[in-house]
PDB file of N, CA and C in Angstrom:
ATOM      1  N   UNK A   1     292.227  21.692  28.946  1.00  0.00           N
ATOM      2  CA  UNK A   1     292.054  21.051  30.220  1.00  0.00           C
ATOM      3  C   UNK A   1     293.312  21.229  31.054  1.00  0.00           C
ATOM      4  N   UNK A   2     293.425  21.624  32.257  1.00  0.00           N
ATOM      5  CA  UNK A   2     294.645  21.828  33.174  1.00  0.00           C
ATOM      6  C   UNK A   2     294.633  20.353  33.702  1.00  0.00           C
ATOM      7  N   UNK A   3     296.164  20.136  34.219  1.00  0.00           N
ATOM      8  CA  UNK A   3     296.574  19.560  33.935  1.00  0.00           C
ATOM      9  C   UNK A   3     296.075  18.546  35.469  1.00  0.00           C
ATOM     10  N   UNK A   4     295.961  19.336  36.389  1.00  0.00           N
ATOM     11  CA  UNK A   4     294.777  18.915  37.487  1.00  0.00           C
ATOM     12  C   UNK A   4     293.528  17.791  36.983  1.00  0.00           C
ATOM     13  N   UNK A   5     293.204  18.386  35.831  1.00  0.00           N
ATOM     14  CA  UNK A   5     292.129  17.543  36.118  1.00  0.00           C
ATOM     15  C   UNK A   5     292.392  15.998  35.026  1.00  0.00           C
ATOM     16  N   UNK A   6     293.243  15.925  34.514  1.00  0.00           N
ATOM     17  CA  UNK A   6     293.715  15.119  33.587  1.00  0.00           C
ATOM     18  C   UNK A   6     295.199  14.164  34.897  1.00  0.00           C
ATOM     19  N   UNK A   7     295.381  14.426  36.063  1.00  0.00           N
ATOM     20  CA  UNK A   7     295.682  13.945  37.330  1.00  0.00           C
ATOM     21  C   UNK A   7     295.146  12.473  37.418  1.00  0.00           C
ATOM     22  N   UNK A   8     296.468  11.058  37.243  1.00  0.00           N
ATOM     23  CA  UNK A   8     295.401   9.824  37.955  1.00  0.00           C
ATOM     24  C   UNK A   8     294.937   9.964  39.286  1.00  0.00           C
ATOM     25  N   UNK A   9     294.210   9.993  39.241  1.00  0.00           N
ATOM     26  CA  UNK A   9     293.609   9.720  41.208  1.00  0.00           C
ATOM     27  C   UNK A   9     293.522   8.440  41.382  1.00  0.00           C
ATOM     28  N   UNK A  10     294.308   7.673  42.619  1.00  0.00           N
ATOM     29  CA  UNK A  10     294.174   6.762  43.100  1.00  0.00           C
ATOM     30  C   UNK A  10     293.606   6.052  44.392  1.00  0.00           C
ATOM     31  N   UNK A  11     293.102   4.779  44.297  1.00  0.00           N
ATOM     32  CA  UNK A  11     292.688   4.710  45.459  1.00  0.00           C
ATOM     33  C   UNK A  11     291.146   5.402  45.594  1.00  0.00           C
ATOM     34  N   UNK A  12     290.380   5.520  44.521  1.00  0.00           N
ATOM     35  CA  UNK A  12     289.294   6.814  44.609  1.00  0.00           C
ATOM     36  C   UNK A  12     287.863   5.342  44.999  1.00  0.00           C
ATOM     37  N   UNK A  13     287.331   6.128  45.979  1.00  0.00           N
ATOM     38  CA  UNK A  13     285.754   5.490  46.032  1.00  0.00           C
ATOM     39  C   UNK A  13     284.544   5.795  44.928  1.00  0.00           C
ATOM     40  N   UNK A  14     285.019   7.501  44.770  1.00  0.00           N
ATOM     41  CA  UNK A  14     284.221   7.395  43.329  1.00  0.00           C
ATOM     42  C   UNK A  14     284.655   8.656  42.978  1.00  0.00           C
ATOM     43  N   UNK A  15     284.396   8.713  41.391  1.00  0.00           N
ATOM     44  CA  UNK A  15     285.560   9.749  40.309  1.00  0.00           C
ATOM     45  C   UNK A  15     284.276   9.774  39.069  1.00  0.00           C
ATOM     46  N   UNK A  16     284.030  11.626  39.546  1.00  0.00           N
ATOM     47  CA  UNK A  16     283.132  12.069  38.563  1.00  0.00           C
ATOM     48  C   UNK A  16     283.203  12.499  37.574  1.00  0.00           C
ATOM     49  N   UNK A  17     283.193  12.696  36.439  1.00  0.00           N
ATOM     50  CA  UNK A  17     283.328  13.763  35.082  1.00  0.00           C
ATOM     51  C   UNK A  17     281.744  14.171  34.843  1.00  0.00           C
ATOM     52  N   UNK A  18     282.305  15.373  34.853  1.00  0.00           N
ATOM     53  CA  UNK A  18     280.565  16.091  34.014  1.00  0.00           C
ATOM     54  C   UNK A  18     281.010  17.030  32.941  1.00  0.00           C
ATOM     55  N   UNK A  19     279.744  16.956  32.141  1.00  0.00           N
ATOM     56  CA  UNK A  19     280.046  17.922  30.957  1.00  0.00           C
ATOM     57  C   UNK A  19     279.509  18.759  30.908  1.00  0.00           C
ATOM     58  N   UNK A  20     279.837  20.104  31.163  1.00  0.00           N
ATOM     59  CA  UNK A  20     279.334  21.296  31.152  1.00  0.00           C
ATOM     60  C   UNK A  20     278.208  21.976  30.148  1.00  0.00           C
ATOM     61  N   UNK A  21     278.549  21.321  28.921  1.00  0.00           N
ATOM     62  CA  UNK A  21     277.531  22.241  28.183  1.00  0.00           C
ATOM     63  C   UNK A  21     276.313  20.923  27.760  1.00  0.00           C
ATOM     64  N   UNK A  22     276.721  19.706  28.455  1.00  0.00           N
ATOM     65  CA  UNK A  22     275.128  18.710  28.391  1.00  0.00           C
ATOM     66  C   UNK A  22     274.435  18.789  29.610  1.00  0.00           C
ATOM     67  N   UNK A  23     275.159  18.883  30.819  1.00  0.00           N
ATOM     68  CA  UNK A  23     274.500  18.184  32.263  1.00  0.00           C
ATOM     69  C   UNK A  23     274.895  16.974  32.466  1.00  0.00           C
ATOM     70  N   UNK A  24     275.708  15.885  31.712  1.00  0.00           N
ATOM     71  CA  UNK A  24     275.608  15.005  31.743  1.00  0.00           C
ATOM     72  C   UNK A  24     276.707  14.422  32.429  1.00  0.00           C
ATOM     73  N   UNK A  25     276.893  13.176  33.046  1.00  0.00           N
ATOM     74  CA  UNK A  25     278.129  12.583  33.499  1.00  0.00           C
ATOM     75  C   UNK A  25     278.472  11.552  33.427  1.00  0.00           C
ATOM     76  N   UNK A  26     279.791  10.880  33.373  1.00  0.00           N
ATOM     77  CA  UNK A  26     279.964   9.515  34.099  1.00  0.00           C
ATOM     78  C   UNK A  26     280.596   9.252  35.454  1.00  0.00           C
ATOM     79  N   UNK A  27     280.220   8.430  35.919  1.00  0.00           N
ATOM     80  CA  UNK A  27     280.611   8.251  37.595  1.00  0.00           C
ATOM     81  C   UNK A  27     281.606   7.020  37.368  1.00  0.00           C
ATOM     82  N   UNK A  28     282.293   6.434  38.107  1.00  0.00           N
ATOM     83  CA  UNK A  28     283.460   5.295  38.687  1.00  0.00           C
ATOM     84  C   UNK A  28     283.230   5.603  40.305  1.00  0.00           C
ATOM     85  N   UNK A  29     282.333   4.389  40.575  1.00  0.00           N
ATOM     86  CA  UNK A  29     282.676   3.877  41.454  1.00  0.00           C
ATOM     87  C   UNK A  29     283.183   2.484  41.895  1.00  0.00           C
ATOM     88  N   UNK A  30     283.758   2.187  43.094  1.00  0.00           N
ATOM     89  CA  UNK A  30     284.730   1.230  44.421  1.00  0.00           C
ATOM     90  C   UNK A  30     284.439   1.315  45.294  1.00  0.00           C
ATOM     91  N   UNK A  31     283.917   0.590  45.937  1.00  0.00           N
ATOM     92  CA  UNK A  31     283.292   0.734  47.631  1.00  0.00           C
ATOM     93  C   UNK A  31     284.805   0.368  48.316  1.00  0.00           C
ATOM     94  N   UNK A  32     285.384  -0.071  48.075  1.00  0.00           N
ATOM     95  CA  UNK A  32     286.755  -0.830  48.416  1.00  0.00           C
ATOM     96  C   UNK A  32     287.974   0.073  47.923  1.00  0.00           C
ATOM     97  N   UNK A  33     287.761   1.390  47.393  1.00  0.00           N
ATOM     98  CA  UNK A  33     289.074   2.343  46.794  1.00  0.00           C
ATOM     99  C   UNK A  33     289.853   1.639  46.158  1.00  0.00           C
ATOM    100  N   UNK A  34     289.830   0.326  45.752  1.00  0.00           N
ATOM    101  CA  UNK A  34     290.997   0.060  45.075  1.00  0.00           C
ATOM    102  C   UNK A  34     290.893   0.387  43.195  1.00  0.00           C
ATOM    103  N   UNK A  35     290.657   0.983  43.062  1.00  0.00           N
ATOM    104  CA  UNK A  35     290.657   2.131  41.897  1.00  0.00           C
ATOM    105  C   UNK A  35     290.880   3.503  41.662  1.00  0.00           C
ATOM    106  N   UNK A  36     291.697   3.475  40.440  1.00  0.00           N
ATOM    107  CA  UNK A  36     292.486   4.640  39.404  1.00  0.00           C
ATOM    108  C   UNK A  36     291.504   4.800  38.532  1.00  0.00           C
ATOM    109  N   UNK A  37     291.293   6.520  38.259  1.00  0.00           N
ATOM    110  CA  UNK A  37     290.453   6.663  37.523  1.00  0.00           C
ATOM    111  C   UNK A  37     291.740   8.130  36.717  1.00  0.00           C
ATOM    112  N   UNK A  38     291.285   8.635  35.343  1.00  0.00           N
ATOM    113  CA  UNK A  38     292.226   9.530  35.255  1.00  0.00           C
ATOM    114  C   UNK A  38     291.056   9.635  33.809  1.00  0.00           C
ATOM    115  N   UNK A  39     291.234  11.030  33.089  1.00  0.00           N
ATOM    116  CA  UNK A  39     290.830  11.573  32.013  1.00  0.00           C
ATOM    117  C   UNK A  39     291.987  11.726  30.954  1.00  0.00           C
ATOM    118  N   UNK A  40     292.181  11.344  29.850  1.00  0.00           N
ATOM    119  CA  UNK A  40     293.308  11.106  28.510  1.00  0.00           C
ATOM    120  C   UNK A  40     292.821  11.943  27.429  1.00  0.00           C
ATOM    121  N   UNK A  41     293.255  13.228  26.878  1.00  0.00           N
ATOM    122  CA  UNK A  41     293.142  13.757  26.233  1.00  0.00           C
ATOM    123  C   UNK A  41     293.997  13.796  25.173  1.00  0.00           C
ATOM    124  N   UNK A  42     293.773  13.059  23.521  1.00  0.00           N
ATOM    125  CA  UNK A  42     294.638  12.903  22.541  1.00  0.00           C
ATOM    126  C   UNK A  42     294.057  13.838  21.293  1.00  0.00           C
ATOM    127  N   UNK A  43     294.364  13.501  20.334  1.00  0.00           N
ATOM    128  CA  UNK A  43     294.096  13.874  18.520  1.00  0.00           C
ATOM    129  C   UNK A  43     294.400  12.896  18.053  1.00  0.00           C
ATOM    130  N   UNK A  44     293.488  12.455  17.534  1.00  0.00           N
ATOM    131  CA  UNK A  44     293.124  11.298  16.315  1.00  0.00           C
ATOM    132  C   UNK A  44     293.974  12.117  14.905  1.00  0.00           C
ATOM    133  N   UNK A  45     293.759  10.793  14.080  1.00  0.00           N
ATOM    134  CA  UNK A  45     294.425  10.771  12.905  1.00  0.00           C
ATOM    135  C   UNK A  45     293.805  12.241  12.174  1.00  0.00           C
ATOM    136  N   UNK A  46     292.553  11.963  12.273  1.00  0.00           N
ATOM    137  CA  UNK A  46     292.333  13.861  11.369  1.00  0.00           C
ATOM    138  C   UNK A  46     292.142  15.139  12.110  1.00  0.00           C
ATOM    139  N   UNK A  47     292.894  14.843  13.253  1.00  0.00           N
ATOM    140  CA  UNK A  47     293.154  16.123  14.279  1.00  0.00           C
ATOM    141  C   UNK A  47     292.172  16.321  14.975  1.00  0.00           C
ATOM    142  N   UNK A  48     291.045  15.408  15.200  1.00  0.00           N
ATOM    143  CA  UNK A  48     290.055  16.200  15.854  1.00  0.00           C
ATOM    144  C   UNK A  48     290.436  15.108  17.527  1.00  0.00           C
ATOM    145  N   UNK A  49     289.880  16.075  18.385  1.00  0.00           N
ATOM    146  CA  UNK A  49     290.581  16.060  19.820  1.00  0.00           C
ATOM    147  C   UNK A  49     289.213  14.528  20.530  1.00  0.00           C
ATOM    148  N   UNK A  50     290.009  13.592  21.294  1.00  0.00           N
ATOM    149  CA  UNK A  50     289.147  12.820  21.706  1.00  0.00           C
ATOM    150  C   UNK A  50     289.546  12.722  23.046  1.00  0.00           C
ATOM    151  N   UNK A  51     288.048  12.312  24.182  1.00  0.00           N
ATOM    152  CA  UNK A  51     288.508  12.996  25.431  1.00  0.00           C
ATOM    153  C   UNK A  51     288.152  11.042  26.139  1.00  0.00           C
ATOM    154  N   UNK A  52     289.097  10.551  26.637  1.00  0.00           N
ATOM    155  CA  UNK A  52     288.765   9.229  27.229  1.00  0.00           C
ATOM    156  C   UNK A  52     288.886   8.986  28.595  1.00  0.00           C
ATOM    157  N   UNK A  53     287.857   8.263  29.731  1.00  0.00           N
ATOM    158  CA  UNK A  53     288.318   7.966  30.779  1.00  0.00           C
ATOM    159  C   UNK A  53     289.255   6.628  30.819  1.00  0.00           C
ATOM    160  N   UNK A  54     289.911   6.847  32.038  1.00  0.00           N
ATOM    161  CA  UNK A  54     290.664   5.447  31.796  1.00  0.00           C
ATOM    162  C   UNK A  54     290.333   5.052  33.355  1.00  0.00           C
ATOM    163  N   UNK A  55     290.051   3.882  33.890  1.00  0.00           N
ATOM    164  CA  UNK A  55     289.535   3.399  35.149  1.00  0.00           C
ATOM    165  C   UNK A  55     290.683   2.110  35.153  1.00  0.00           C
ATOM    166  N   UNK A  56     291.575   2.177  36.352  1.00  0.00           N
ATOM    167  CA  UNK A  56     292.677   1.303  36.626  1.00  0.00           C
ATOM    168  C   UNK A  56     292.546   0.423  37.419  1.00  0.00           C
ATOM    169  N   UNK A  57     292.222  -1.018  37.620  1.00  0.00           N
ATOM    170  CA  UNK A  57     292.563  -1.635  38.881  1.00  0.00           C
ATOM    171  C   UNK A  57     294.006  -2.123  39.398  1.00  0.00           C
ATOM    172  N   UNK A  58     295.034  -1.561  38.484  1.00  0.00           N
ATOM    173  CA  UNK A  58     296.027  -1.858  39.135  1.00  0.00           C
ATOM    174  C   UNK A  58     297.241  -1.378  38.143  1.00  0.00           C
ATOM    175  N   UNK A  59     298.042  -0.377  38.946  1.00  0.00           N
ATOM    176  CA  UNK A  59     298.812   0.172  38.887  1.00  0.00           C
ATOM    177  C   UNK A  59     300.363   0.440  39.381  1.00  0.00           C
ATOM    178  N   UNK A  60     301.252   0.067  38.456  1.00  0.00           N
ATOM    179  CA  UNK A  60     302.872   0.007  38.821  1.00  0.00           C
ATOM    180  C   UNK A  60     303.577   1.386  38.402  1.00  0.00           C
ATOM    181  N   UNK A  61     305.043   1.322  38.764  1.00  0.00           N
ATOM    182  CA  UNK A  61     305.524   2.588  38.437  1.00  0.00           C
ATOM    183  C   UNK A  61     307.019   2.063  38.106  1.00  0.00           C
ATOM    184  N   UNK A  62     306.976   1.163  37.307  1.00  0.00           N
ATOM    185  CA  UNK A  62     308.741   0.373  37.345  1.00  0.00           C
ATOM    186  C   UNK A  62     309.833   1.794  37.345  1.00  0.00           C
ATOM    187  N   UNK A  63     309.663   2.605  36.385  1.00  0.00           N
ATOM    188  CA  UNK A  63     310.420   3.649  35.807  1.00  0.00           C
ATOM    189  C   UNK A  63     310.979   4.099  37.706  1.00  0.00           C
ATOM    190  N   UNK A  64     310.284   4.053  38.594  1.00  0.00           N
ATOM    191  CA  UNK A  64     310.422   4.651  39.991  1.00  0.00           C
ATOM    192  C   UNK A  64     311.086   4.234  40.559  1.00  0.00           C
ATOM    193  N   UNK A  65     311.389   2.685  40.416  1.00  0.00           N
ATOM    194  CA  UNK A  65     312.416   1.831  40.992  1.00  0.00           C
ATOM    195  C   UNK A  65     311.827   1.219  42.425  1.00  0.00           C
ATOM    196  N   UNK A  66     310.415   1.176  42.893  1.00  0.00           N
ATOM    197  CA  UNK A  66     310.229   1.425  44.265  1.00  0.00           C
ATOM    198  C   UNK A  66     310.289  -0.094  44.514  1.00  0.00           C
ATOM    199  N   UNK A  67     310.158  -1.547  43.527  1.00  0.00           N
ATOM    200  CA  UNK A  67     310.466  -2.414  44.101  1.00  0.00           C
ATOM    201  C   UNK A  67     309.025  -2.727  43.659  1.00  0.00           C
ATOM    202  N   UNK A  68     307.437  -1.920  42.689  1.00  0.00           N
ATOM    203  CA  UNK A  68     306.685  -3.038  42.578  1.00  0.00           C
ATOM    204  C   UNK A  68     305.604  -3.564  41.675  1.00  0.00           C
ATOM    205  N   UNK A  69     307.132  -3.418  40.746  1.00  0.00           N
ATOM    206  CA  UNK A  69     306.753  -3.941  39.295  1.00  0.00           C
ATOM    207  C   UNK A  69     306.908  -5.246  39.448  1.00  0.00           C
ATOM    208  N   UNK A  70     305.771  -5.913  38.950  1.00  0.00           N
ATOM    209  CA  UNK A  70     305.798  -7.474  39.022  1.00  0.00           C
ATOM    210  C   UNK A  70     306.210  -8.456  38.248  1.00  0.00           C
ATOM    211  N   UNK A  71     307.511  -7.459  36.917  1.00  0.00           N
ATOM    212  CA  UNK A  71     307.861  -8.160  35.602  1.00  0.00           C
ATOM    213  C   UNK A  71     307.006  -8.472  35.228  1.00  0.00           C
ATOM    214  N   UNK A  72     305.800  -8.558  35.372  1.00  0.00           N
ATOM    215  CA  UNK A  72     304.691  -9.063  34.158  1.00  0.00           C
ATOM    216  C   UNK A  72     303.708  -7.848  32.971  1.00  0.00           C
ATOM    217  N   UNK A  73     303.680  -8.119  32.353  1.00  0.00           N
ATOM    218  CA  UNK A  73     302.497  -7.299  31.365  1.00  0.00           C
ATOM    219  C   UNK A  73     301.339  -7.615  32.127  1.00  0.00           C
ATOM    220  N   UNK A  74     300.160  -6.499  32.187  1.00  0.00           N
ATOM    221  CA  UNK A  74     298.880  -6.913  32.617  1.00  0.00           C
ATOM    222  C   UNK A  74     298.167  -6.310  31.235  1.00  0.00           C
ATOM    223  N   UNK A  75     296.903  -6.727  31.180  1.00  0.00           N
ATOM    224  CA  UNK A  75     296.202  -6.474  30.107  1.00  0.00           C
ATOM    225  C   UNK A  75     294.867  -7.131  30.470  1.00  0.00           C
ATOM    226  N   UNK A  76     293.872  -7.087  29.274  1.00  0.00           N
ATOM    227  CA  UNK A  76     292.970  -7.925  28.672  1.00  0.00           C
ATOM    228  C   UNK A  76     293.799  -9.489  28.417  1.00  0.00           C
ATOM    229  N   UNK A  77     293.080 -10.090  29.378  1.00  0.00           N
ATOM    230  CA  UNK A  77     293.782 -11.674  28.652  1.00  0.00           C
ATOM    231  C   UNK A  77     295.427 -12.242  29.357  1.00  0.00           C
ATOM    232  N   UNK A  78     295.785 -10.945  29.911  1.00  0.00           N
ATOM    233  CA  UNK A  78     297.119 -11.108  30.700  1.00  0.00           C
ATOM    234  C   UNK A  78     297.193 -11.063  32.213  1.00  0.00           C
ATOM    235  N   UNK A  79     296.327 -11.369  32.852  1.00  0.00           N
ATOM    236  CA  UNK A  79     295.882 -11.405  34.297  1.00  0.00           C
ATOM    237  C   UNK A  79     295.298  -9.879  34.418  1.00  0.00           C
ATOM    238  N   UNK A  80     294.228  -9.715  33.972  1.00  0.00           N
ATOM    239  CA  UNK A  80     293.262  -8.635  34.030  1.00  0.00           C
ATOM    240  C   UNK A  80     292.227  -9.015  34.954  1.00  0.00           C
ATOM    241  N   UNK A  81     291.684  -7.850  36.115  1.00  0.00           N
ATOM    242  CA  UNK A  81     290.527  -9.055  37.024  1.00  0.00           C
ATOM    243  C   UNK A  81     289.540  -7.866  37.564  1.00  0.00           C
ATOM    244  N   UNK A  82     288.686  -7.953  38.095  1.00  0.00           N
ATOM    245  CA  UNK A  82     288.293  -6.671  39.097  1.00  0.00           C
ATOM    246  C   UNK A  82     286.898  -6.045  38.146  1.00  0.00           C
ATOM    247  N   UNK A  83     286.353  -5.292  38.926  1.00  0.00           N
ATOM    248  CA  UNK A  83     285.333  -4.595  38.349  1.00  0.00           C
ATOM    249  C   UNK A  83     284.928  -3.747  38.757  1.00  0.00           C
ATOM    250  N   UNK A  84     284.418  -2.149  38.406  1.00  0.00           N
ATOM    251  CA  UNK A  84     283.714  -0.989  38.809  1.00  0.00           C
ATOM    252  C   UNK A  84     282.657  -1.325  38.350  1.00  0.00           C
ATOM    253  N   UNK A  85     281.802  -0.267  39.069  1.00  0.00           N
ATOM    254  CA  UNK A  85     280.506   0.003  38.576  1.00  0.00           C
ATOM    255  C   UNK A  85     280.525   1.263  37.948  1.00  0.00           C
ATOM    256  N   UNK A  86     279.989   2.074  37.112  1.00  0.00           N
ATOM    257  CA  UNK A  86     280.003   2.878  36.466  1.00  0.00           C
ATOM    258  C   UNK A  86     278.295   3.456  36.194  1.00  0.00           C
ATOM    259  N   UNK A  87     277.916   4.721  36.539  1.00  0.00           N
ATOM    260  CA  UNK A  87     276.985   5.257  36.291  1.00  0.00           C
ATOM    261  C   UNK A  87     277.143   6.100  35.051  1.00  0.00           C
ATOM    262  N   UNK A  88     275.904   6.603  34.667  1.00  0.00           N
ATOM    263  CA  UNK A  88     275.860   7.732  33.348  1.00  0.00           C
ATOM    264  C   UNK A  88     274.763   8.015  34.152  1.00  0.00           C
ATOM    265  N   UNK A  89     274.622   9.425  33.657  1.00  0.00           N
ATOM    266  CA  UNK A  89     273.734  10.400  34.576  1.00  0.00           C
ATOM    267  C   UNK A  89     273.680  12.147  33.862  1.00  0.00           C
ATOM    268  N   UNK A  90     272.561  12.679  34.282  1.00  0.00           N
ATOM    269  CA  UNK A  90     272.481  14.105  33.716  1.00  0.00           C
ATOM    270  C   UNK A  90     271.633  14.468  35.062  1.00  0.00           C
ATOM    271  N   UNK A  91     272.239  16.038  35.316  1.00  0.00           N
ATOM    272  CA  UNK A  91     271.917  17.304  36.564  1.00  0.00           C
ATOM    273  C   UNK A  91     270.332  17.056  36.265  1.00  0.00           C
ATOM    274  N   UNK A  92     269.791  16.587  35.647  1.00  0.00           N
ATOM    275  CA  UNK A  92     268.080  16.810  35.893  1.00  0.00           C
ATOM    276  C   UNK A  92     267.424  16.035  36.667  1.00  0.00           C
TER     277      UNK A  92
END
């Protein structure tokens, strides 16, 4: 995968992945853009390659210094809030 398409996009109204050899997809949508969507490509413990979306409602860059990291952890359970809608879908 280049490295383009593994790119967070921010701010996106809606962020497609399709799979070439099913037809199939998932969609992320935001009527409101306030969503990060990005594709994570790792290797699991017995090497075999796993491909994950990751859908953001909110995103810092402390390492940048720009002033807007909020000292806090966010998470599940740590002021986590917001919601996409998400389609699954196939070209037929």
């Amino acid at each position: 995968m280049t490295k383009d398409f593994k790119t967070l996009r921010e701010n996106v109204r809606y962020f497609d992945v399709h799979f070439t050899d099913t037809g199939e997809y998932v969609r992320v949508e935001d009527d409101n853009a306030r969503t990060a969507a990005r594709v994570s490509v790792s290797v699991d413990e017995n090497g075999e390659e796993r491909t994950a979306l990751l859908v953001i409602k909110r995103w810092i860059y402390p390492d940048l210094g720009w002033g807007n990291d909020e000292k806090r952890k966010f998470g599940v359970g740590a002021g986590a809030y917001g919601s996409v809608v998400m389609r699954l879908g196939d070209s037929d």
